[in-house]
N, C-alpha and C. Protein backbone atom coordinates (compact mmCIF):
# COMPACT_ATOMS: atom_id res chain seq x y z
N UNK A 1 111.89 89.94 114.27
CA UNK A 1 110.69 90.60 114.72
C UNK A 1 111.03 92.00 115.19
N UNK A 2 109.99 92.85 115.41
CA UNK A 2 110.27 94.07 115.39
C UNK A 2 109.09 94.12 116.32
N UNK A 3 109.03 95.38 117.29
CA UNK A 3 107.61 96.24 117.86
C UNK A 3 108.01 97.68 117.70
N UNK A 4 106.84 98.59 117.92
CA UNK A 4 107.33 99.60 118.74
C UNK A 4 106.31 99.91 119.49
N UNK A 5 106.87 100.59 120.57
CA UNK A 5 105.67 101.03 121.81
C UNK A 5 105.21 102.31 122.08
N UNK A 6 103.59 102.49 122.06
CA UNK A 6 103.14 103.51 122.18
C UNK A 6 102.45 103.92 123.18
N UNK A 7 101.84 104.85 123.13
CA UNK A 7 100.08 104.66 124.75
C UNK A 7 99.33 103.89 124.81
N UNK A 8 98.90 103.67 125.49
CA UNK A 8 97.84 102.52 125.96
C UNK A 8 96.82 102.70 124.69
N UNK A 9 96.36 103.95 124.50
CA UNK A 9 95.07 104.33 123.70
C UNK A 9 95.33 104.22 121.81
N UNK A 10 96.58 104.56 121.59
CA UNK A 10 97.28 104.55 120.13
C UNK A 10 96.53 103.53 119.47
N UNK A 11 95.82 103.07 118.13
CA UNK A 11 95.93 102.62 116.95
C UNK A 11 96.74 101.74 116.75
N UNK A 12 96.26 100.49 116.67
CA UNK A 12 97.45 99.59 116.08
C UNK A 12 97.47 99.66 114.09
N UNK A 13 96.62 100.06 113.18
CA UNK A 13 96.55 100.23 111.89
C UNK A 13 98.01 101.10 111.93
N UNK A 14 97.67 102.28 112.25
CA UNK A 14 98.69 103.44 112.18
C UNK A 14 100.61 103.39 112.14
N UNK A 15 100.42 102.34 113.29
CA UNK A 15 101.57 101.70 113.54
C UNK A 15 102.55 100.46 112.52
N UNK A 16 101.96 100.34 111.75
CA UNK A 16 102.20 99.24 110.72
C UNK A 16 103.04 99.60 110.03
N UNK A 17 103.44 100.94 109.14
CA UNK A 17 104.74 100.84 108.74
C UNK A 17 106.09 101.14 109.54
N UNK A 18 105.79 101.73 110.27
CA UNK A 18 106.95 102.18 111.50
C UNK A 18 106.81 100.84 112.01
N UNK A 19 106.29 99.75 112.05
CA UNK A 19 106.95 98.28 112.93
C UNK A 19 107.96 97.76 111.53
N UNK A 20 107.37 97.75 110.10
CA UNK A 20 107.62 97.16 109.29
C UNK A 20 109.38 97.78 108.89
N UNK A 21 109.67 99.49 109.29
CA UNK A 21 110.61 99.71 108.82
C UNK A 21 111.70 99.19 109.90
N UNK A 22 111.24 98.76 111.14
CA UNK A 22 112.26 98.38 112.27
C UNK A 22 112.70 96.66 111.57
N UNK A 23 112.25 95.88 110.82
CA UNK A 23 112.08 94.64 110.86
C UNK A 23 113.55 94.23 110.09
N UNK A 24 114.37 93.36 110.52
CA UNK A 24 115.48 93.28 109.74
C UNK A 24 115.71 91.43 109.92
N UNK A 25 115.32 90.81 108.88
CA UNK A 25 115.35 89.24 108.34
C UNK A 25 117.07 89.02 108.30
N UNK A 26 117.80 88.40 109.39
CA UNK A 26 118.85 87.77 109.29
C UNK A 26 118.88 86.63 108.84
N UNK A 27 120.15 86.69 107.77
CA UNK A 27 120.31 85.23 106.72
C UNK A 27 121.85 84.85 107.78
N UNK A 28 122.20 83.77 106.56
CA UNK A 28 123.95 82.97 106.84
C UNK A 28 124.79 83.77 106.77
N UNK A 29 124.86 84.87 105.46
CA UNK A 29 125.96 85.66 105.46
C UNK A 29 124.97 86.85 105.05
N UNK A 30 126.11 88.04 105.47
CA UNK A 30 125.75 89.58 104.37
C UNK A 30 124.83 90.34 105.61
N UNK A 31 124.63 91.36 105.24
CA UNK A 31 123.27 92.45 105.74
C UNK A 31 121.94 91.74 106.42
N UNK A 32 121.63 92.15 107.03
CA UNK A 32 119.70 91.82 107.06
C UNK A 32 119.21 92.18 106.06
N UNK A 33 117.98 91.55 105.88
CA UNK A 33 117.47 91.74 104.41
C UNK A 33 116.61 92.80 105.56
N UNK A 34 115.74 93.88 104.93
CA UNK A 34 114.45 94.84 105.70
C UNK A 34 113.10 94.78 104.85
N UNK A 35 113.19 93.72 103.95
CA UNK A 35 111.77 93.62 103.21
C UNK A 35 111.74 91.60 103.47
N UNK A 36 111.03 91.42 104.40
CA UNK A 36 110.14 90.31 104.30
C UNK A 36 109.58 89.69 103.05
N UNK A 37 109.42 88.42 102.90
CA UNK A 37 108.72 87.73 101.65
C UNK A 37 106.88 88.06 102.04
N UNK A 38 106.97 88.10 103.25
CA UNK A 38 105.41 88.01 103.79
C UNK A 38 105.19 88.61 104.84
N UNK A 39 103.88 88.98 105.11
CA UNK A 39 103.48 89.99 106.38
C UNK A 39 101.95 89.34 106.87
N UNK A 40 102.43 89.29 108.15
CA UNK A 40 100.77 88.70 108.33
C UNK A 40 100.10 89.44 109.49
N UNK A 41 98.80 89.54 109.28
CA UNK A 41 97.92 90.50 110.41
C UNK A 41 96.62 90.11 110.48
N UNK A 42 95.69 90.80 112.03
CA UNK A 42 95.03 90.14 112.01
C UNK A 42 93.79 91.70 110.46
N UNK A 43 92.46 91.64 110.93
CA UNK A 43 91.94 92.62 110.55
C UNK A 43 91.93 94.44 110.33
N UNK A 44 92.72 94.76 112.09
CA UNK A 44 92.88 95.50 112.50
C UNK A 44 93.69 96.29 111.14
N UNK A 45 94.66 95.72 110.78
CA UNK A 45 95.82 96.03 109.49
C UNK A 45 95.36 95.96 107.87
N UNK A 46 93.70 95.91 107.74
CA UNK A 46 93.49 95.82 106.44
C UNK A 46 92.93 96.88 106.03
N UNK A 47 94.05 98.01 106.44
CA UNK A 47 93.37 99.40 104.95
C UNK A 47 94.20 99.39 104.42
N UNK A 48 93.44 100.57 103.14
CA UNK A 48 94.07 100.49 101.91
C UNK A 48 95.31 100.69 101.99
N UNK A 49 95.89 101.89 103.00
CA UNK A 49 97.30 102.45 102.96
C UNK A 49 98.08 101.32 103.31
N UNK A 50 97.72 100.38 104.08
CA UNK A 50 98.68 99.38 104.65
C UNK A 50 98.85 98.35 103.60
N UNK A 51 97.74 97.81 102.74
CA UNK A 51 98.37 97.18 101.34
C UNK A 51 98.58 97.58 100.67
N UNK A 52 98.75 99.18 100.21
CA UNK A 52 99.19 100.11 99.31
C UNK A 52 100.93 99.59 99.74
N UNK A 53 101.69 100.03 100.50
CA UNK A 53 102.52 99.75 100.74
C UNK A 53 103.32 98.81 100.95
N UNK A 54 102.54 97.54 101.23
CA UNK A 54 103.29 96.19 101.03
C UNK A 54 103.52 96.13 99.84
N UNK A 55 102.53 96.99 99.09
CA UNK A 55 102.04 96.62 97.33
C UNK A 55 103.41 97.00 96.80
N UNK A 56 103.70 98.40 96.98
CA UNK A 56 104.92 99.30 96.83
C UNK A 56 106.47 98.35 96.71
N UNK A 57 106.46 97.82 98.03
CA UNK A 57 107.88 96.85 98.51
C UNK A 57 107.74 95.66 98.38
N UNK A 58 106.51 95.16 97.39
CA UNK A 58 106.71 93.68 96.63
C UNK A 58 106.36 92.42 97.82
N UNK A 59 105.99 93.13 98.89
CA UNK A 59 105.93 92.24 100.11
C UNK A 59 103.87 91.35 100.12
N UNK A 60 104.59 90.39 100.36
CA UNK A 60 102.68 89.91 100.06
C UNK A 60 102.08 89.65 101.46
N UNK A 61 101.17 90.37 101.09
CA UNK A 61 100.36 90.62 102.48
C UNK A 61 98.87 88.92 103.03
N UNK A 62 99.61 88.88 104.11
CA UNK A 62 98.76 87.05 104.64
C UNK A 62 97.64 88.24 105.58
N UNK A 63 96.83 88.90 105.10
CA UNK A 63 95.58 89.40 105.97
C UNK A 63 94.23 89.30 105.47
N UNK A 64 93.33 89.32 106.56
CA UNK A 64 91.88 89.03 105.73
C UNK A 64 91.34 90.36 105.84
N UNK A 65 90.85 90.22 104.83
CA UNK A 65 89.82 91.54 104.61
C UNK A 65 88.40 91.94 104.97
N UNK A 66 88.21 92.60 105.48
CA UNK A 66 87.51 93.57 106.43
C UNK A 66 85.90 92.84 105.55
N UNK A 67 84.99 92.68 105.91
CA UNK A 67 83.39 92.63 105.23
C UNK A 67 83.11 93.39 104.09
N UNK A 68 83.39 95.02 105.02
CA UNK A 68 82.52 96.41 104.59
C UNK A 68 83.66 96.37 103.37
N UNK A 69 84.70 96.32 103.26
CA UNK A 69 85.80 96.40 102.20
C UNK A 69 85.22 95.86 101.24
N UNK A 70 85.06 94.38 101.27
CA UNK A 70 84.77 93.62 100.18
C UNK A 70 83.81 94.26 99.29
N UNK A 71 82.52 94.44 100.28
CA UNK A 71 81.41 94.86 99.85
C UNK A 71 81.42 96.14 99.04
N UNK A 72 82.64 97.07 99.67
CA UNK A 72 82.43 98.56 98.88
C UNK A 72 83.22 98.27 97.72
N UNK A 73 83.80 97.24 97.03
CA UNK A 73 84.75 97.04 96.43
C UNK A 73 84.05 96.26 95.36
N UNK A 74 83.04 95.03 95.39
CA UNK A 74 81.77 94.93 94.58
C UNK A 74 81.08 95.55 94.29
N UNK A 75 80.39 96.15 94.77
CA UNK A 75 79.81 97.69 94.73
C UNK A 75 80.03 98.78 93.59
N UNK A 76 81.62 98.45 93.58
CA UNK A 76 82.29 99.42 92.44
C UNK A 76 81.97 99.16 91.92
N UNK A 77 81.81 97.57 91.05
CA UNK A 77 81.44 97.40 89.91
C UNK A 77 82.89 96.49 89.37
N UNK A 78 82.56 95.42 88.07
CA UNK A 78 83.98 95.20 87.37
C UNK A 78 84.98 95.82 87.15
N UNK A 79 84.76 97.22 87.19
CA UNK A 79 85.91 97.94 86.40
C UNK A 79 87.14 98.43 87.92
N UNK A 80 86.48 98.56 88.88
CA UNK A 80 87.30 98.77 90.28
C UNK A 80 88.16 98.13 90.50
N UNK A 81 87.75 96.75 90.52
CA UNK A 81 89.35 95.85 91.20
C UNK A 81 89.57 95.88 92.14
N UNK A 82 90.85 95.52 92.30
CA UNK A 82 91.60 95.41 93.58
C UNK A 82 92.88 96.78 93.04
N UNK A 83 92.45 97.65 94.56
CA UNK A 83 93.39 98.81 94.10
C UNK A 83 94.64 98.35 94.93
């Protein structure tokens, strides 16, 4: 596990890859691994930039997605997807 600490007032979204680059998975032997199989959060952690980047490091993201997301994301139409 990893944190880092900010002001009282700070953003927890913002903070999500700077916790993720502190995070180091100890095995039996060798290095820490620094990419997780999985990441889990509550809402607060579901923009795009933050699964852009799990997307990036192959890491699969355990978060639920926001209402207004879904909705602007149907909205698009078939051809949108999941970016």
């Amino acid at each position: 596990m990893a944190f880092v600490l900010t002001e009282g007032q700070t953003a927890d979204s913002p903070q999500f890859v700077a916790v993720l680059r502190k995070v180091r998975v100890l095995g039996p032997v060798g290095r820490p691994r620094t990419r997780p199989g999985a990441v889990a959060g509550d809402k607060a952690f579901s923009s795009r930039a933050n699964r852009a980047y799990l997307r990036g490091r192959g890491i699969r993201a355990v978060i639920p997605e926001k209402v207004d997301q879904a909705a602007h994301r149907r909205n698009r139409g078939r051809a949108a997807g999941r970016l």
